[in-house]
C-alpha atoms as a PDB file:
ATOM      1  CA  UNK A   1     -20.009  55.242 -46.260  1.00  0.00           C
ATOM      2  CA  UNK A   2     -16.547  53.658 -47.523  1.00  0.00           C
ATOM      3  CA  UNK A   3     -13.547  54.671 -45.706  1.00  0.00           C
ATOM      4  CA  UNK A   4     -12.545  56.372 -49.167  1.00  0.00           C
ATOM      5  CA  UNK A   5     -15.577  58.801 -49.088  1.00  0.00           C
ATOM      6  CA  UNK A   6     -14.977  59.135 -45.185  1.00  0.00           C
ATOM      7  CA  UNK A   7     -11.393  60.387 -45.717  1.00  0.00           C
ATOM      8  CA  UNK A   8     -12.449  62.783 -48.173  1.00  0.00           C
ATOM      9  CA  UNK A   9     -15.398  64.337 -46.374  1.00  0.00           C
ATOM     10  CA  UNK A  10     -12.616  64.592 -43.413  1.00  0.00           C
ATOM     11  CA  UNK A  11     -10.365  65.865 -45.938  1.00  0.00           C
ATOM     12  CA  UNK A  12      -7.703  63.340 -44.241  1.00  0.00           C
ATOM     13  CA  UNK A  13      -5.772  61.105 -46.144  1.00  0.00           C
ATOM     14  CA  UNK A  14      -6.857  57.205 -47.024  1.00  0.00           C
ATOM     15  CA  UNK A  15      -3.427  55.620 -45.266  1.00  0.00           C
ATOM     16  CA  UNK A  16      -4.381  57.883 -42.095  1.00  0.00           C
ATOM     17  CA  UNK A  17      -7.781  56.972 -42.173  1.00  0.00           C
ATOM     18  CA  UNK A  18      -6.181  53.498 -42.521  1.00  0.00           C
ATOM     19  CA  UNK A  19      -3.810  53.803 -39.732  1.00  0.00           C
ATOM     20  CA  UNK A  20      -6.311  55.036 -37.407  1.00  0.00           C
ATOM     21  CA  UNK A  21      -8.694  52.107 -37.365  1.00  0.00           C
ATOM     22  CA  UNK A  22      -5.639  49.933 -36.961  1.00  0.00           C
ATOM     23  CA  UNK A  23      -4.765  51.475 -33.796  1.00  0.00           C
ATOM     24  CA  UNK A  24      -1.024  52.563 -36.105  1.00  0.00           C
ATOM     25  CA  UNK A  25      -2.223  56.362 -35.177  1.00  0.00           C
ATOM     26  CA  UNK A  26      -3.550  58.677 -32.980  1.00  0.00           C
ATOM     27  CA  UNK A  27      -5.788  61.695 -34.205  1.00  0.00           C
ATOM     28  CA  UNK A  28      -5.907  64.785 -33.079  1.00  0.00           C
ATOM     29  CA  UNK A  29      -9.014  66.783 -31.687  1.00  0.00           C
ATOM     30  CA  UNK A  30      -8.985  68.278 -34.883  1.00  0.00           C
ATOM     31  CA  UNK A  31      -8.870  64.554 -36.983  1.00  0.00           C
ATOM     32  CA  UNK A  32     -11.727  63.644 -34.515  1.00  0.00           C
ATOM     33  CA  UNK A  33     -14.032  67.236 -34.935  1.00  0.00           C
ATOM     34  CA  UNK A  34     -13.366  66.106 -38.889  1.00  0.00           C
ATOM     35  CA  UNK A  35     -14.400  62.888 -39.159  1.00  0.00           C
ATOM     36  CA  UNK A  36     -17.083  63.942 -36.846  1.00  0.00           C
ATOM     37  CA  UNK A  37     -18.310  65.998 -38.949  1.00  0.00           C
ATOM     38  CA  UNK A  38     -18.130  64.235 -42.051  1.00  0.00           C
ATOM     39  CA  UNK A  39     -20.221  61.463 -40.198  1.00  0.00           C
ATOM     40  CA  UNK A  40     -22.714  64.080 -39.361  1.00  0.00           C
ATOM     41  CA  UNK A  41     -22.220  62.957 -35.604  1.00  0.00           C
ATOM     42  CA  UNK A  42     -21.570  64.723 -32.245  1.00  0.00           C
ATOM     43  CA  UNK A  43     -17.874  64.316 -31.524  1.00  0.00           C
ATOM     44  CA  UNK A  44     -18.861  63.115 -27.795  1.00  0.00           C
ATOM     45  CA  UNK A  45     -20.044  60.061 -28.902  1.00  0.00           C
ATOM     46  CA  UNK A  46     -17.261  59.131 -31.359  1.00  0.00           C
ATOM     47  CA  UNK A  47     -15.631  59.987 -27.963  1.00  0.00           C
ATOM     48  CA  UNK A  48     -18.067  57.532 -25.274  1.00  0.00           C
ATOM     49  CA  UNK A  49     -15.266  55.072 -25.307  1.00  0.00           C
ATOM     50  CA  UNK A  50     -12.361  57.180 -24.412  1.00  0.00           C
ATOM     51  CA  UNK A  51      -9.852  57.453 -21.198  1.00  0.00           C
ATOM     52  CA  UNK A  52     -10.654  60.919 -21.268  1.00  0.00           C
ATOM     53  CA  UNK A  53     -11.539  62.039 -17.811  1.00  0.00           C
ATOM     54  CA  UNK A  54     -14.814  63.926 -16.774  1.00  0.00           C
ATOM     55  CA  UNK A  55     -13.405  67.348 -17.168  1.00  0.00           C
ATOM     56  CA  UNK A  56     -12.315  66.873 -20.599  1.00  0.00           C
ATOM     57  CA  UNK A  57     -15.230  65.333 -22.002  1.00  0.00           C
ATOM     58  CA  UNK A  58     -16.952  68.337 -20.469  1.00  0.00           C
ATOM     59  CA  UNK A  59     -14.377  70.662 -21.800  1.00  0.00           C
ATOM     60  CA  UNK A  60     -15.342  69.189 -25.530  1.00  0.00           C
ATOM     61  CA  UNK A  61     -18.885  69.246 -24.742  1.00  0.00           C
ATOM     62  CA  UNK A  62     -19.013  72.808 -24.141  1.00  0.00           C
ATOM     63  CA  UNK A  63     -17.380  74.090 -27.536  1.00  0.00           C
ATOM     64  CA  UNK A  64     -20.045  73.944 -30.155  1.00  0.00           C
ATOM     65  CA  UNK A  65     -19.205  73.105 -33.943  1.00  0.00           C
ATOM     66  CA  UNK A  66     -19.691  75.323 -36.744  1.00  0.00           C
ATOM     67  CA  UNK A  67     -23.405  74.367 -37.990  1.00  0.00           C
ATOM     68  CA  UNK A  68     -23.281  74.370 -41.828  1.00  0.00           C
ATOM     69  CA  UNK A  69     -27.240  74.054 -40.999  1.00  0.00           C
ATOM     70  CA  UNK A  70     -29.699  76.496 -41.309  1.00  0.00           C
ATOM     71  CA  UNK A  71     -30.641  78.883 -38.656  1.00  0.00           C
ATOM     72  CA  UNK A  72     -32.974  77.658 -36.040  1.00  0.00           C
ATOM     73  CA  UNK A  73     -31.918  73.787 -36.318  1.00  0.00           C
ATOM     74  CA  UNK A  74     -29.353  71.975 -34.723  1.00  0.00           C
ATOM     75  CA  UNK A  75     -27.857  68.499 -34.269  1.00  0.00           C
ATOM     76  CA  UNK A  76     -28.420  66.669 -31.320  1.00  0.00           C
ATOM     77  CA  UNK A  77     -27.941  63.093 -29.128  1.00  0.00           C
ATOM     78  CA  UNK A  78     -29.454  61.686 -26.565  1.00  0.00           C
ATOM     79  CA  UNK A  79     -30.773  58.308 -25.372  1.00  0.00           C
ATOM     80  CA  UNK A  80     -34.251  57.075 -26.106  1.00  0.00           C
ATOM     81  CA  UNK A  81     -36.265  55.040 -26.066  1.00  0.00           C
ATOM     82  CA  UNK A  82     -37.780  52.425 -29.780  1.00  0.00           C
ATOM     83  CA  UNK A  83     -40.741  55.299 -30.107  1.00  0.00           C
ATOM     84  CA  UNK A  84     -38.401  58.245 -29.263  1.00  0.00           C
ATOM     85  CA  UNK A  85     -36.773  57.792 -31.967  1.00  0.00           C
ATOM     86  CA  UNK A  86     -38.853  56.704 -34.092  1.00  0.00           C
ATOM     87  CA  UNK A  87     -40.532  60.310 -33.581  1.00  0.00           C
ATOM     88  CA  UNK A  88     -37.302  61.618 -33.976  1.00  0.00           C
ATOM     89  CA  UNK A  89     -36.540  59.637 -37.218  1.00  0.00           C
ATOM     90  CA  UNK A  90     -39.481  61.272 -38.384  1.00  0.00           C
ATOM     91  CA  UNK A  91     -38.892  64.433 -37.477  1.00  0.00           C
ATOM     92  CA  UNK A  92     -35.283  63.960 -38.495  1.00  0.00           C
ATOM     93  CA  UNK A  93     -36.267  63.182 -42.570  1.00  0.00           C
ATOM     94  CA  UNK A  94     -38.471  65.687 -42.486  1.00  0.00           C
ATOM     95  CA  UNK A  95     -35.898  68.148 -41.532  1.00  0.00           C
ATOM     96  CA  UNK A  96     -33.461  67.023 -44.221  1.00  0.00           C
ATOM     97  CA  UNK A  97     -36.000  67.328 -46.680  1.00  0.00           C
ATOM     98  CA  UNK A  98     -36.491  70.980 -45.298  1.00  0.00           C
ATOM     99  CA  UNK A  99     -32.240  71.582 -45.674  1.00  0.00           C
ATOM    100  CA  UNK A 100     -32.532  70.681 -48.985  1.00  0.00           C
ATOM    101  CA  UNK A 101     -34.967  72.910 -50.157  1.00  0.00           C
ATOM    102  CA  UNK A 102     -33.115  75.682 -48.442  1.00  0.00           C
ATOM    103  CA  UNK A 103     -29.579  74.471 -49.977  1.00  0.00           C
ATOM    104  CA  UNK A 104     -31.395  74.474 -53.607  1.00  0.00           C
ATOM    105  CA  UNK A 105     -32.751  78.107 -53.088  1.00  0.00           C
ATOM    106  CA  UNK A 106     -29.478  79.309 -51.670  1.00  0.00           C
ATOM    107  CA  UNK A 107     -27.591  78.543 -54.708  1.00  0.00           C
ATOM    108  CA  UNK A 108     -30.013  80.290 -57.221  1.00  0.00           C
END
């Protein structure tokens, strides 16, 4: 993904974008839940590198995003090992084929 398509799935501006991988800015929870979301990534681990302390990574932990999934998946991170996740690579295109299918029939 180009930073271009990244700032508009964040619906943040290129320059900010710009500024922010320069280290010229510093985002907001918000910025971060955005471009979290537009990376299809858990905000904790845009957020394993951080100064944060313990209690505040918890604190972010605990509030769950708006899914724009259907009901009965969910996103999810972890650590694993090669043939965890190559299972859940599997499992993971499999699903996506699955969200598409429901996407498709939604908008008929």
């Amino acid at each position: 993904m180009t930073k271009v398509e990244l700032a508009e799935k964040a619906n943040i501006s290129l320059s900010f974008l710009s500024d922010l991988t320069k280290d010229r800015a510093n985002p907001s929870l918000r910025i971060m839940e955005a471009i979290a979301n537009a990376l299809e990534t858990p905000l904790p681990i845009l957020l394993e590198q951080t100064n944060l302390s313990e209690a505040e990574m918890k604190e972010l932990m605990s509030v769950i995003p708006k899914s724009n999934l259907p009901e009965g998946l969910v996103r999810a991170c972890g650590t694993l090992t090669k043939f965890q996740a190559y299972q859940v690579h599997l499992w993971d295109t499999e699903n996506k084929k699955q969200v598409l299918i429901h996407k498709k029939r939604k908008e008929k």
